[in-house]
N, C-alpha and C. Protein backbone atom coordinates (compact mmCIF):
# COMPACT_ATOMS: atom_id res chain seq x y z
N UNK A 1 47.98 106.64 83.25
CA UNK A 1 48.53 107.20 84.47
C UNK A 1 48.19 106.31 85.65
N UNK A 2 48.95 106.08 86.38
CA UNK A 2 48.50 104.91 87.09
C UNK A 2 49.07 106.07 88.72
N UNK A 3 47.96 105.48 89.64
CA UNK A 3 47.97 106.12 90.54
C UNK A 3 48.91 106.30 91.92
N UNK A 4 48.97 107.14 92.67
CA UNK A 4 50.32 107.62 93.40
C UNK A 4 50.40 106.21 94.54
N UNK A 5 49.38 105.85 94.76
CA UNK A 5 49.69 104.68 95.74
C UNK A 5 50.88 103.52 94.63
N UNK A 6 50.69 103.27 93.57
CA UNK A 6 51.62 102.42 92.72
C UNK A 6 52.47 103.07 92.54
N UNK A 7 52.73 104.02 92.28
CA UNK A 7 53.83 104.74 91.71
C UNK A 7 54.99 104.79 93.02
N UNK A 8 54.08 104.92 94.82
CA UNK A 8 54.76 104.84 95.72
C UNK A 8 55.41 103.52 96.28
N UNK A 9 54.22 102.72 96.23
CA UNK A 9 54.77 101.23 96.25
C UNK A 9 55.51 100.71 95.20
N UNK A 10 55.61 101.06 93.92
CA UNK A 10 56.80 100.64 92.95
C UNK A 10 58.24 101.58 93.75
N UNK A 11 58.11 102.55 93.92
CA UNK A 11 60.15 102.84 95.09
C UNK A 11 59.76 102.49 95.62
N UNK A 12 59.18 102.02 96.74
CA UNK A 12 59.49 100.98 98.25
C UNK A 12 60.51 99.60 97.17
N UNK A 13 59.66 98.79 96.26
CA UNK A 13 59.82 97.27 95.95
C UNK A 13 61.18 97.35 95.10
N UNK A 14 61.54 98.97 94.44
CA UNK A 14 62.85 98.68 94.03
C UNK A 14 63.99 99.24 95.09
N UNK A 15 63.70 100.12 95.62
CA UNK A 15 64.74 100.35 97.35
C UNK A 15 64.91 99.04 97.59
N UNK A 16 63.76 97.94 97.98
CA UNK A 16 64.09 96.98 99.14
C UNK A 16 64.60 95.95 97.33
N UNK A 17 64.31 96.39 96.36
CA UNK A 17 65.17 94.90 95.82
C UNK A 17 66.70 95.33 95.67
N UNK A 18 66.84 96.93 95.56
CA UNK A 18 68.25 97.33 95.38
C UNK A 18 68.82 96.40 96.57
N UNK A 19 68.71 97.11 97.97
CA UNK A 19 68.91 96.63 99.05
C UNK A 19 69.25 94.81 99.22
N UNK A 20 68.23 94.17 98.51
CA UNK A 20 68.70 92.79 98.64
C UNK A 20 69.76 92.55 97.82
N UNK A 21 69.80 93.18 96.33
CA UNK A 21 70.63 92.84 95.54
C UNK A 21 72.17 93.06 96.37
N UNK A 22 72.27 94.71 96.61
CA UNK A 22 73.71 95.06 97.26
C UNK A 22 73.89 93.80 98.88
N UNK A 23 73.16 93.37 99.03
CA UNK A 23 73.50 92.64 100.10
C UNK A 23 73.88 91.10 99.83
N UNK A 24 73.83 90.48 98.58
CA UNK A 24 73.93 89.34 98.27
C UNK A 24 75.38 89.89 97.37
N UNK A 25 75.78 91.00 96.23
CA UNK A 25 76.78 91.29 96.42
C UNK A 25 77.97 91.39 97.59
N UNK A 26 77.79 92.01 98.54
CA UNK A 26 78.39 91.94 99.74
C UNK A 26 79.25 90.58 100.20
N UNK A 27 78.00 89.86 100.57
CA UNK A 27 78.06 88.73 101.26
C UNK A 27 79.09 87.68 101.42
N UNK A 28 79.78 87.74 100.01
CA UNK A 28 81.43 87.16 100.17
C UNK A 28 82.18 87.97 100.64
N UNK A 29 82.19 89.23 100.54
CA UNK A 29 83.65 90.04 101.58
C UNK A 29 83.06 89.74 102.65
N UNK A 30 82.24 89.83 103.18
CA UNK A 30 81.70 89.28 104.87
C UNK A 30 82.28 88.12 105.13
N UNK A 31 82.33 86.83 104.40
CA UNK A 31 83.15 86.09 104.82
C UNK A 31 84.23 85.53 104.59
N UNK A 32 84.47 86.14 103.43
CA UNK A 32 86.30 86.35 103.66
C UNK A 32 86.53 87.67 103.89
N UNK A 33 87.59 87.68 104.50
CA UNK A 33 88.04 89.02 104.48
C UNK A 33 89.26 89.47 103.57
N UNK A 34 90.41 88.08 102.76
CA UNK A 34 90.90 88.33 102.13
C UNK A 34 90.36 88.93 100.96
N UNK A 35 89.25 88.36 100.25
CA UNK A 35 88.47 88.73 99.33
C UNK A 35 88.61 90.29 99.39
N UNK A 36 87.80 90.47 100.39
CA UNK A 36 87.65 92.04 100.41
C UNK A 36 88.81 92.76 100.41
N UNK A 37 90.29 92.43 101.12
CA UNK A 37 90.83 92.70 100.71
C UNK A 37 92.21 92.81 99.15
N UNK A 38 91.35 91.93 98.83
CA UNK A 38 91.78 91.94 97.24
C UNK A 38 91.12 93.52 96.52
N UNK A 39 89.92 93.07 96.30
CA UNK A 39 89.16 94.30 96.02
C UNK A 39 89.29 95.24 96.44
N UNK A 40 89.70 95.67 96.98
CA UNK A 40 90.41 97.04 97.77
C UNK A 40 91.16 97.36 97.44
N UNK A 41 92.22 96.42 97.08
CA UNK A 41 93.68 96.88 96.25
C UNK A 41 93.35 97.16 94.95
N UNK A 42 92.14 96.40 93.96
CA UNK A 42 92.05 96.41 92.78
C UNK A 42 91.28 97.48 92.70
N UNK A 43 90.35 98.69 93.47
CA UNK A 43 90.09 99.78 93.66
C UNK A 43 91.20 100.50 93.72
N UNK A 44 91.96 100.60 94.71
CA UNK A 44 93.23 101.38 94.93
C UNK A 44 93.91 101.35 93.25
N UNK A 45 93.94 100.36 92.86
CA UNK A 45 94.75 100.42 91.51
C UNK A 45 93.82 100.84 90.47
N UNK A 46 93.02 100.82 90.51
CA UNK A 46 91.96 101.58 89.53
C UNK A 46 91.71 103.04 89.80
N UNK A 47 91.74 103.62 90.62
CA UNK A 47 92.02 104.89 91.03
C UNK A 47 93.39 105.53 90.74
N UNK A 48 94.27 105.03 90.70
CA UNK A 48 95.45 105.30 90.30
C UNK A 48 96.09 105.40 89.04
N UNK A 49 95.54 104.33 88.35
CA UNK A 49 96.17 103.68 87.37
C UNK A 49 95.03 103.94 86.07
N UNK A 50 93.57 104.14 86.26
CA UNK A 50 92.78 104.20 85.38
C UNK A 50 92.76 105.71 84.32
N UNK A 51 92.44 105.22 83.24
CA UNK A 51 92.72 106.71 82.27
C UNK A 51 94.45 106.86 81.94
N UNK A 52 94.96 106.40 82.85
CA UNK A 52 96.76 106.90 82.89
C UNK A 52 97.60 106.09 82.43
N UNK A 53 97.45 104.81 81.61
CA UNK A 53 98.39 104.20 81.45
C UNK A 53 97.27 103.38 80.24
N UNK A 54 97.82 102.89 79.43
CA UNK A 54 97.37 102.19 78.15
C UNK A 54 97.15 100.45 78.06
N UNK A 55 98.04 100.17 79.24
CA UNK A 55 97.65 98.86 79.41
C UNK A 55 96.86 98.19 80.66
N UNK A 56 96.23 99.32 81.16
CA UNK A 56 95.62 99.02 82.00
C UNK A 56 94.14 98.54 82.12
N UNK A 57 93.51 98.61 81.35
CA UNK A 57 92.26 97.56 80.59
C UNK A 57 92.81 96.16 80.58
N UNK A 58 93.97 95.94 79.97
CA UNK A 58 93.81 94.46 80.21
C UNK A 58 94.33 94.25 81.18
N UNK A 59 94.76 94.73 82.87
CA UNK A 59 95.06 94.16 83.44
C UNK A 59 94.31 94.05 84.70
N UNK A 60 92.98 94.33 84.14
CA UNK A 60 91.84 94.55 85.35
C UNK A 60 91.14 92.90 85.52
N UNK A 61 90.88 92.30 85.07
CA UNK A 61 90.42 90.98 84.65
C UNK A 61 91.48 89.86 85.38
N UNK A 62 92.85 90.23 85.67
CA UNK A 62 94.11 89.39 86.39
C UNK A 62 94.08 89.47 87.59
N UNK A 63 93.50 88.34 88.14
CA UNK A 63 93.39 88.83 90.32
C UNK A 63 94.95 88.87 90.17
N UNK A 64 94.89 90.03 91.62
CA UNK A 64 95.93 90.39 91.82
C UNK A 64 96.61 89.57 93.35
N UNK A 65 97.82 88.97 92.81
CA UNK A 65 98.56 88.43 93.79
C UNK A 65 99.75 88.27 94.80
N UNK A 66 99.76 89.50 94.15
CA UNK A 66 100.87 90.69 95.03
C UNK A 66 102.56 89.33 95.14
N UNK A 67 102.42 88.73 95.83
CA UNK A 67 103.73 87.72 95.65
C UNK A 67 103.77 87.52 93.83
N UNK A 68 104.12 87.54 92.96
CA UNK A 68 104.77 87.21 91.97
C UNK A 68 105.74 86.12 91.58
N UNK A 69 106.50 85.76 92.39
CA UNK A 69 107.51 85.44 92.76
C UNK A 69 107.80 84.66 93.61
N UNK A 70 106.94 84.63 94.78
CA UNK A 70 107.02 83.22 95.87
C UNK A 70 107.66 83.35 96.42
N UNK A 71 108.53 84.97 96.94
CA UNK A 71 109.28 85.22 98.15
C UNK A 71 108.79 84.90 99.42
N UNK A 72 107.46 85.22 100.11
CA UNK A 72 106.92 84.57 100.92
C UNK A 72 107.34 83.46 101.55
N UNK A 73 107.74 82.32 100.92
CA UNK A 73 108.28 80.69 101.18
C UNK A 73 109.71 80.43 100.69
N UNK A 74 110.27 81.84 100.81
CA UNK A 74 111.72 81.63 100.32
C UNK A 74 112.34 81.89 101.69
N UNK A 75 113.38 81.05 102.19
CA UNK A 75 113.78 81.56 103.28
C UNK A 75 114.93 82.53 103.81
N UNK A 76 115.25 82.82 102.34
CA UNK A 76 116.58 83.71 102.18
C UNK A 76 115.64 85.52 102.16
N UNK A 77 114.59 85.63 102.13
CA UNK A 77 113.89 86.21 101.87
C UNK A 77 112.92 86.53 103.11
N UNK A 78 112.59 85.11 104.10
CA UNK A 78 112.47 85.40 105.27
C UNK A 78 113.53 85.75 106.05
N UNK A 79 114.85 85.56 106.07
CA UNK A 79 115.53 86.16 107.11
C UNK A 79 115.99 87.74 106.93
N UNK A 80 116.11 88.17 105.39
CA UNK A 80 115.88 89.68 105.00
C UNK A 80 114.76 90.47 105.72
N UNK A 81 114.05 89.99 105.69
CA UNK A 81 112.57 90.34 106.20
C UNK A 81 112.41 90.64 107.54
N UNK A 82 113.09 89.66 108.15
CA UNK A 82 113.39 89.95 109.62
C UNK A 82 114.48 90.62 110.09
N UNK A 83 115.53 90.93 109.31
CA UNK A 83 116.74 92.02 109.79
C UNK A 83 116.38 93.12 110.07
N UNK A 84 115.21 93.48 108.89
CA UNK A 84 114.59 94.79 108.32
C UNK A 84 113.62 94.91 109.23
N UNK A 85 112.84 94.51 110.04
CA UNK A 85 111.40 94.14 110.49
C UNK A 85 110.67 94.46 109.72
N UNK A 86 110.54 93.92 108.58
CA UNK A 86 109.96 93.84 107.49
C UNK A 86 108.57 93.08 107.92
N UNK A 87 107.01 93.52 107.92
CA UNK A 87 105.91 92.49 108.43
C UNK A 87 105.10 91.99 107.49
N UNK A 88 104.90 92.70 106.48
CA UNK A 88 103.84 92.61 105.44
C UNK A 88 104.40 92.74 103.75
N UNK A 89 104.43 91.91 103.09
CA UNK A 89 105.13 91.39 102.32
C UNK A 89 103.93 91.86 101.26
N UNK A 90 103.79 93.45 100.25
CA UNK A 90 102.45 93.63 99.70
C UNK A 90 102.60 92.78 98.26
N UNK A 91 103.79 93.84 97.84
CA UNK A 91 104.19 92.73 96.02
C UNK A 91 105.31 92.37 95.39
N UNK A 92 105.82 91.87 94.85
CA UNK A 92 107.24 91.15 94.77
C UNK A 92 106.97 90.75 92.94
N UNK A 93 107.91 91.05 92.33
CA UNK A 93 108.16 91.07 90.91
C UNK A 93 109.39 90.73 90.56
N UNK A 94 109.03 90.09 89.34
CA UNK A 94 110.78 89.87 88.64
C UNK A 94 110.51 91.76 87.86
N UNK A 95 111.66 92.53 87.22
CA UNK A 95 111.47 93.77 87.03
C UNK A 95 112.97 94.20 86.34
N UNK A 96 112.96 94.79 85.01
CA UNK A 96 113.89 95.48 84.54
C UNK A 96 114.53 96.63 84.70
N UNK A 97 115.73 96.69 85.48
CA UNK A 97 116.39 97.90 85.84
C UNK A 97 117.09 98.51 84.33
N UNK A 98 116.84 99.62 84.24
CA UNK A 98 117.67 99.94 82.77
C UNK A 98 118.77 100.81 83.93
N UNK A 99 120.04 100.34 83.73
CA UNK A 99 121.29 101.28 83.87
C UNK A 99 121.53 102.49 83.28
N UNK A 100 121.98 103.69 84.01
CA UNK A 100 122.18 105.00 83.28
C UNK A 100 123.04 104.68 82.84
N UNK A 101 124.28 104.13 83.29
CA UNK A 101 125.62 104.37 82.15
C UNK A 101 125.24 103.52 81.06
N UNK A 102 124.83 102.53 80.94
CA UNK A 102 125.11 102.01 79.30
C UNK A 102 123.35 101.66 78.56
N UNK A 103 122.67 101.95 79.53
CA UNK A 103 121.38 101.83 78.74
C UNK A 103 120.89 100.29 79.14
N UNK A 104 121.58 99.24 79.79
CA UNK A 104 121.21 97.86 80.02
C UNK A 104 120.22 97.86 80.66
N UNK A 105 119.46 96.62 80.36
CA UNK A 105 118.87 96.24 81.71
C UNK A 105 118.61 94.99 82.15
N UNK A 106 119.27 94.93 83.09
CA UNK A 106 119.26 93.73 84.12
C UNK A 106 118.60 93.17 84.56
N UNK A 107 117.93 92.05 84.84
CA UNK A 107 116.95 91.55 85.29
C UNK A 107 116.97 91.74 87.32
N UNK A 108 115.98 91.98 87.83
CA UNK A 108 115.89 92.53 89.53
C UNK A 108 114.77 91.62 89.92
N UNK A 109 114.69 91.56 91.52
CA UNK A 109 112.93 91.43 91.85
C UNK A 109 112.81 92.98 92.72
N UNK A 110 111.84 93.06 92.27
CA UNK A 110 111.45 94.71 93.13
C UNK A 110 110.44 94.34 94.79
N UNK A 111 110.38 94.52 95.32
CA UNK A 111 110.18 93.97 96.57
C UNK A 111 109.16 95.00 97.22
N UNK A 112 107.70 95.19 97.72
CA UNK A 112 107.34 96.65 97.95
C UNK A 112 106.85 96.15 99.24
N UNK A 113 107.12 96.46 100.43
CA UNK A 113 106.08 95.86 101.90
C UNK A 113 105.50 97.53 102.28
N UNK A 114 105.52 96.76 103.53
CA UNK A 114 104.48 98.43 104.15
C UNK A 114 105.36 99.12 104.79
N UNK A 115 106.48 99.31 104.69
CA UNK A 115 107.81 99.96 105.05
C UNK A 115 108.70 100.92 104.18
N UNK A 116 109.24 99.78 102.90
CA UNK A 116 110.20 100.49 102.20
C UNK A 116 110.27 99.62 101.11
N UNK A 117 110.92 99.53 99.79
CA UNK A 117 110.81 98.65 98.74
C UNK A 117 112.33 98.17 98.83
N UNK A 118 112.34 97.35 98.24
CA UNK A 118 114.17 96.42 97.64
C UNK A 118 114.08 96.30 96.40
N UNK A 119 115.38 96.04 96.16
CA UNK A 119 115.69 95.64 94.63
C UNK A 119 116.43 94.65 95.42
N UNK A 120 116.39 93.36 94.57
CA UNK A 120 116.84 92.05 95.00
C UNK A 120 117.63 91.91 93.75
N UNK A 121 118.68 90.85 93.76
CA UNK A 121 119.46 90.12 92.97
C UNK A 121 118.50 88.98 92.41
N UNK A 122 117.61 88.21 91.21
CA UNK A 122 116.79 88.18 90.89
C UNK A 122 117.36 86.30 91.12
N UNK A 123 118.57 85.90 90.95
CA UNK A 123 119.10 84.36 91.57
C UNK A 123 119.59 84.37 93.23
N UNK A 124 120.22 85.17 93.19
CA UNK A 124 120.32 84.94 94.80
C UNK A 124 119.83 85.32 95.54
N UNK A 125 118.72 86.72 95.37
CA UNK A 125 118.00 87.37 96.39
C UNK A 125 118.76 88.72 97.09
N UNK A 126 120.27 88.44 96.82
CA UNK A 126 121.07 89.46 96.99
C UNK A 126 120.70 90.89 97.37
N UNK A 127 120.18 91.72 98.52
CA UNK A 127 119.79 92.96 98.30
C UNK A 127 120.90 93.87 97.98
N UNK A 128 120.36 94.73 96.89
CA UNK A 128 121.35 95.60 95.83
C UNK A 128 120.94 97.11 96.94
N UNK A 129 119.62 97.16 96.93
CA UNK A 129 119.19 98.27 97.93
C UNK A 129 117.85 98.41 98.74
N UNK A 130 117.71 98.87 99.97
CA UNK A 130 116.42 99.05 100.56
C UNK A 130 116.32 100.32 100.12
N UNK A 131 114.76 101.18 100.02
CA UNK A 131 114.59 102.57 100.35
C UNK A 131 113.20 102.32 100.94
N UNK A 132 113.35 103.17 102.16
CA UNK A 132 112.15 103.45 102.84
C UNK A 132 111.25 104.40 102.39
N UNK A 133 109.85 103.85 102.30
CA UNK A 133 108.54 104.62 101.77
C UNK A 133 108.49 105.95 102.23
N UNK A 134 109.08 106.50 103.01
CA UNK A 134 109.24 107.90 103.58
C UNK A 134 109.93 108.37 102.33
N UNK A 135 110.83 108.24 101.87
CA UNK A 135 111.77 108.76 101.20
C UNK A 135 111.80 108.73 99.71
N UNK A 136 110.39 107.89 99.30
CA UNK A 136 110.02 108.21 98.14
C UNK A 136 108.97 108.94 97.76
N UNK A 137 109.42 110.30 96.76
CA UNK A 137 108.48 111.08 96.84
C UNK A 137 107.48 110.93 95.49
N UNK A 138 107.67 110.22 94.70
CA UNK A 138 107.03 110.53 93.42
C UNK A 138 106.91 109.09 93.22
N UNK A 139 105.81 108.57 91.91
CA UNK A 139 106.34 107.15 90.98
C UNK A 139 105.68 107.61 89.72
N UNK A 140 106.67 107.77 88.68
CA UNK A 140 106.25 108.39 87.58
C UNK A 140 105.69 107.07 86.45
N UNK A 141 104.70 107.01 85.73
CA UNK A 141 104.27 105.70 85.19
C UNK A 141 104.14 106.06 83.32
N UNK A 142 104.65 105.38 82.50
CA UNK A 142 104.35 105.67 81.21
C UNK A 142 103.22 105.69 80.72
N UNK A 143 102.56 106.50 80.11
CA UNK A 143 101.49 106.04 79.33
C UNK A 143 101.47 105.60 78.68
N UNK A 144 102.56 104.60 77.99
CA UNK A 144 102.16 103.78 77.05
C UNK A 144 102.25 102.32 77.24
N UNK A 145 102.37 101.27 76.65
CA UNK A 145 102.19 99.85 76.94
C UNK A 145 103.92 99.44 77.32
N UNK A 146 104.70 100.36 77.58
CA UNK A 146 105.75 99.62 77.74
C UNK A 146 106.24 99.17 79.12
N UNK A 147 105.21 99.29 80.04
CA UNK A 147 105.59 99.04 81.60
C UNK A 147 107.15 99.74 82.21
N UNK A 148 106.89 100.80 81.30
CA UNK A 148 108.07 101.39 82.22
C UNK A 148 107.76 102.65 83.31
N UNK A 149 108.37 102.25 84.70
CA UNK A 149 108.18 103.10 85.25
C UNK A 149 109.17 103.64 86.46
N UNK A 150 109.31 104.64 87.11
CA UNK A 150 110.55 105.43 87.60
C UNK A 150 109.96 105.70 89.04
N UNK A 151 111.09 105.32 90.15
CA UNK A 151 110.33 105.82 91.82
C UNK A 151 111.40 107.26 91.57
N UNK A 152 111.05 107.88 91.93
CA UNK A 152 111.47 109.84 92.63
C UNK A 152 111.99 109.26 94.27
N UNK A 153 113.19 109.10 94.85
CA UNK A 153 113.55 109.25 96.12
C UNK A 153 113.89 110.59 96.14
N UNK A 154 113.77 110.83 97.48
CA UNK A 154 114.60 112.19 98.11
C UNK A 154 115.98 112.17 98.14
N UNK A 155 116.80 113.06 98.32
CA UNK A 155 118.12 112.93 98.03
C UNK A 155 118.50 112.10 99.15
N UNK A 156 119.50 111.81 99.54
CA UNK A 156 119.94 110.94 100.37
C UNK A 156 121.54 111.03 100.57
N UNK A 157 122.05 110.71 101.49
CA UNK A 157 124.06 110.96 101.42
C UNK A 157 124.12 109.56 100.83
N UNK A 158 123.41 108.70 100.62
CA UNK A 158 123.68 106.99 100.59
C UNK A 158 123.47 107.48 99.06
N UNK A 159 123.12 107.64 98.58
CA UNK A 159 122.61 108.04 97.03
C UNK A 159 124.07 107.56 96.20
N UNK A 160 125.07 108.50 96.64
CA UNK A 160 126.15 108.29 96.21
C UNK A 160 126.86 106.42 95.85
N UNK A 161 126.40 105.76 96.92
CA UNK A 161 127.13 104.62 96.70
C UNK A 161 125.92 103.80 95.60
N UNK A 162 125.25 104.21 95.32
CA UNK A 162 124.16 103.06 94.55
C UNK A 162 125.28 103.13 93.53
N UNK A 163 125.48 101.73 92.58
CA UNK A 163 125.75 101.12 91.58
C UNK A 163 125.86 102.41 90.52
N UNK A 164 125.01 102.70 90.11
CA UNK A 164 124.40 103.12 88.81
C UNK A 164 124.67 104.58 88.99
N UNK A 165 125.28 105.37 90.09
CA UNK A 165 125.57 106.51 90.44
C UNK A 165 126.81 106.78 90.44
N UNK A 166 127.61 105.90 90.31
CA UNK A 166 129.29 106.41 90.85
C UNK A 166 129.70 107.02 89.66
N UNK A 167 130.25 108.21 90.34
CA UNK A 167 131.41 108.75 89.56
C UNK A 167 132.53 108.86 89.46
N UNK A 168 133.53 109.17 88.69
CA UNK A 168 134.73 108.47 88.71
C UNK A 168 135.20 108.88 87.39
């Protein structure tokens, strides 16, 4: 049995080594701040995404680089950006649209900023559609490894003209 003065000075020496340890952790988001904000997103997506989807273990280990795609330095892509006042450019993907009428799917880039998302024409950049983040209410995600997943918009009168909606 070793006595209360050791037993007290052993928590002081692991408090103050916790303390150094979490502070030498730290110490790179202090000076970047992109850093930190990487990790933030890869929290955000671990909160979201963890337990709920099957391929999400292996995709924790992949820094995340939100451009995909290299719209950023595309300039057909900057002047979209600016019609829209589009400011913050979060992630950009090449992405498979499956069509209701025949089951296809087309190759897209999906476009997500801090506004509203696009579906792009995946060679020309072509926007097929904007929807603003207001107006999406749901994003439903598979649990299984097939990366398929579905946005829920609110109804809309524009609804009618999307592609994949007309009736006739």
């Amino acid at each position: 049995p070793s006595s209360a003065f050791f037993r007290e000075t052993n928590m002081l020496v692991r408090d103050l080594y916790h303390q150094w340890r979490c502070q030498l952790h730290r110490r790179p988001f202090i000076a970047d701040p992109k850093l930190k904000l990487i990790y933030a997103e890869k929290l955000q997506a671990s909160q979201i995404f963890n337990g709920k989807k099957a391929s999400y273990p292996e995709s924790v280990s992949q820094p995340f680089r939100g451009d995909y795609v290299g719209l950023k330095s595309d300039r057909v892509w900057t002047e979209l950006a600016a019609n829209w006042n589009e400011t913050h450019l979060l992630w950009a993907d090449i992405v498979h649209k499956v069509n209701r009428t025949n089951a296809k799917a087309v190759q897209r880039i999906l476009v997500l900023t801090n506004q509203s998302f696009f579906v792009l024409d995946s060679r020309s950049l072509k926007l097929f559609y904007r929807v603003s983040l207001a107006k999406l209410t749901k994003v439903s995600v598979s649990e299984l490894r097939d990366d398929f997943f579905v946005f829920h918009v609110a109804d809309d009168a524009d609804a009618s003209k999307k592609g994949d909606r007309k009736s006739g």
